[in-house]
Protein backbone atom coordinates (compact mmCIF):
# COMPACT_ATOMS: atom_id res chain seq x y z
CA UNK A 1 6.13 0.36 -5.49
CA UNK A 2 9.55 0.21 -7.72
CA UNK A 3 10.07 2.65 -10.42
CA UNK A 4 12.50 1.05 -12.53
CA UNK A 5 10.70 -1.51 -14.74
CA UNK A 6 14.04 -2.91 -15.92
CA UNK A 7 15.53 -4.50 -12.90
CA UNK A 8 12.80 -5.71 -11.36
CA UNK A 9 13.33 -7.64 -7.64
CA UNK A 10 12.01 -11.03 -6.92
CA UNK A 11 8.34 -11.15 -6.47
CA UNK A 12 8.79 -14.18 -4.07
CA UNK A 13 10.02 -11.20 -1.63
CA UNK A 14 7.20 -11.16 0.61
CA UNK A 15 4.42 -9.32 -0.76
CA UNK A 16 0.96 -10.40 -2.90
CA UNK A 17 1.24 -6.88 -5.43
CA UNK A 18 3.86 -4.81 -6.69
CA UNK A 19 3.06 -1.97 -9.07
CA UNK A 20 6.38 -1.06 -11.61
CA UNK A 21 5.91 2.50 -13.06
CA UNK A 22 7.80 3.75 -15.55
CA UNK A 23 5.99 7.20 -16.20
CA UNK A 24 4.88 10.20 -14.39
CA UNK A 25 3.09 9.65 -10.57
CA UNK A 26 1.99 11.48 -7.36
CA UNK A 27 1.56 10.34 -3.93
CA UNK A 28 -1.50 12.47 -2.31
CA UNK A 29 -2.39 13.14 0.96
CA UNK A 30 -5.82 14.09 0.76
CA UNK A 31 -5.67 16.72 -1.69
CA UNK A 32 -1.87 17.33 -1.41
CA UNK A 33 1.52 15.93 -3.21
CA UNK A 34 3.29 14.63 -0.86
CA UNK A 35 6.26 13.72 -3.26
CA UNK A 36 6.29 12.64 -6.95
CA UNK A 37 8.47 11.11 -9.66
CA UNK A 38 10.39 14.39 -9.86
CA UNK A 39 11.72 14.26 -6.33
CA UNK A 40 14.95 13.05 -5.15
CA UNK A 41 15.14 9.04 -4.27
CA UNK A 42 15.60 10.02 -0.45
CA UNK A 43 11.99 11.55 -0.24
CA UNK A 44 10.58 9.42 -2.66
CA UNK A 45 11.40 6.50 0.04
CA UNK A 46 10.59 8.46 2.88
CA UNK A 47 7.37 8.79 1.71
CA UNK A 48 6.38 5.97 0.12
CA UNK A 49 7.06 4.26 3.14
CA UNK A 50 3.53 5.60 4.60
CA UNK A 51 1.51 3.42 2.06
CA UNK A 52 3.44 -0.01 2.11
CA UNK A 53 1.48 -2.71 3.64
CA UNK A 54 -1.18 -0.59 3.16
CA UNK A 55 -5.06 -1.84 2.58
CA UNK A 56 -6.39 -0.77 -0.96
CA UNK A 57 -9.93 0.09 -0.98
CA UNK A 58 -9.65 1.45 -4.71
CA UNK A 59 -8.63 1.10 -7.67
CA UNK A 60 -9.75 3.71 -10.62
CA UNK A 61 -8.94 3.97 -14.67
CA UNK A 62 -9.27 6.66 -16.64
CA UNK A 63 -7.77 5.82 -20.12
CA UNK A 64 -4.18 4.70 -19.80
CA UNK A 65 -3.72 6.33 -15.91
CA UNK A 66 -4.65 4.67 -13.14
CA UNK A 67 -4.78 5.83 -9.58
CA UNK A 68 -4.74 3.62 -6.55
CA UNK A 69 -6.56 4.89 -3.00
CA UNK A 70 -5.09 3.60 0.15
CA UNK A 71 -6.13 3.10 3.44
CA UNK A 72 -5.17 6.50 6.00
CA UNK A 73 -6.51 9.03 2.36
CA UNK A 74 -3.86 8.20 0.73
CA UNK A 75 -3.62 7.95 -2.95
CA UNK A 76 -1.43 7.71 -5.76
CA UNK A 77 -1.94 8.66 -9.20
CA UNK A 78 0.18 7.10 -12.38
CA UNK A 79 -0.35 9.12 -15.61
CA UNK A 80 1.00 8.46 -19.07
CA UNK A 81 1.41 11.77 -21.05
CA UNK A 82 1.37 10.13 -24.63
CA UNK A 83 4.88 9.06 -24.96
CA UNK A 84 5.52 5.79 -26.08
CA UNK A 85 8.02 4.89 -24.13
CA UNK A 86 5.79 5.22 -20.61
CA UNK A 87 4.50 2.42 -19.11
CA UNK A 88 2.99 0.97 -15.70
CA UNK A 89 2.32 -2.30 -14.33
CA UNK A 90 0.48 -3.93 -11.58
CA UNK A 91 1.95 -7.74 -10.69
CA UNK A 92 0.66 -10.29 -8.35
CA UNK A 93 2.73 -12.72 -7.00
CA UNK A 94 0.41 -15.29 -8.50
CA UNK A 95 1.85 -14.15 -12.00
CA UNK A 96 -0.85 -11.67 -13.14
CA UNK A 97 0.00 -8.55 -14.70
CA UNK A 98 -2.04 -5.86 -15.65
CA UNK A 99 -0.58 -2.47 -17.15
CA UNK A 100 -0.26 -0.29 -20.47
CA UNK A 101 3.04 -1.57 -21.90
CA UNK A 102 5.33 0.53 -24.43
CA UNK A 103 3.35 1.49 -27.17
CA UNK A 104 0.67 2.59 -25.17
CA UNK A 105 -0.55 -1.36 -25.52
CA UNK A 106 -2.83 -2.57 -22.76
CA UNK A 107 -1.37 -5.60 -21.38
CA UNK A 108 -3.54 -8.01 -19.19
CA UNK A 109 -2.11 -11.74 -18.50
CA UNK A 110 -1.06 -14.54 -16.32
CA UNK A 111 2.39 -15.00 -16.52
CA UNK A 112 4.68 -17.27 -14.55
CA UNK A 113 6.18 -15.09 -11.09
CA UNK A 114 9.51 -13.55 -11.73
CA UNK A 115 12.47 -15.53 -10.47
């Protein structure tokens, strides 16, 4: 999980999916925030750290949000509040991409992996 679509890191680092948000989110615990985009980058971290490496049994849309159950009733929930500028997207290592880009444009291709 790396919310700074910008300066992304290699995705030759290790891992098949890495999900670039650039928009409001919320980790859950069941029914509970654990931490959100609003927190400090300490927490946000901290708590993240409970999800990586984590199965995904789910994956649900609802217009341009998406929200992402893990393994342990976890989930985490990505919303774009109509602003142009917000954006998400999942990437595979393989090069696929899948997100709503600036412009509230849905963006689904196979791209080469970042270098």
């Amino acid at each position: 999980l790396f919310h700074d679509t910008h300066n992304p890191p290699c995705e030759l680092a290790g891992t098949n999916w890495r999900l670039y948000i650039g928009c409001d989110w919320r980790l859950k615990l069941r029914n509970e925030v654990i931490v959100s985009h609003a927190d400090d980058a300490e927490v946000i971290f901290e708590r993240v750290d409970a999800i990586m490496n984590t199965i995904i049994p789910a994956i649900s849309f609802d217009g341009f949000d998406i929200e992402i159950k893990f393994a342990g009733d976890f989930s985490l929930q990505v919303k774009i509040r109509s602003c142009f500028t917000e954006q998400w997207q999942l990437r595979g290592s393989d090069g696929y991409r899948l997100g709503i880009s600036e412009n509230l444009q849905l963006v689904e291709k196979n791209d080469e992996p970042d270098q």
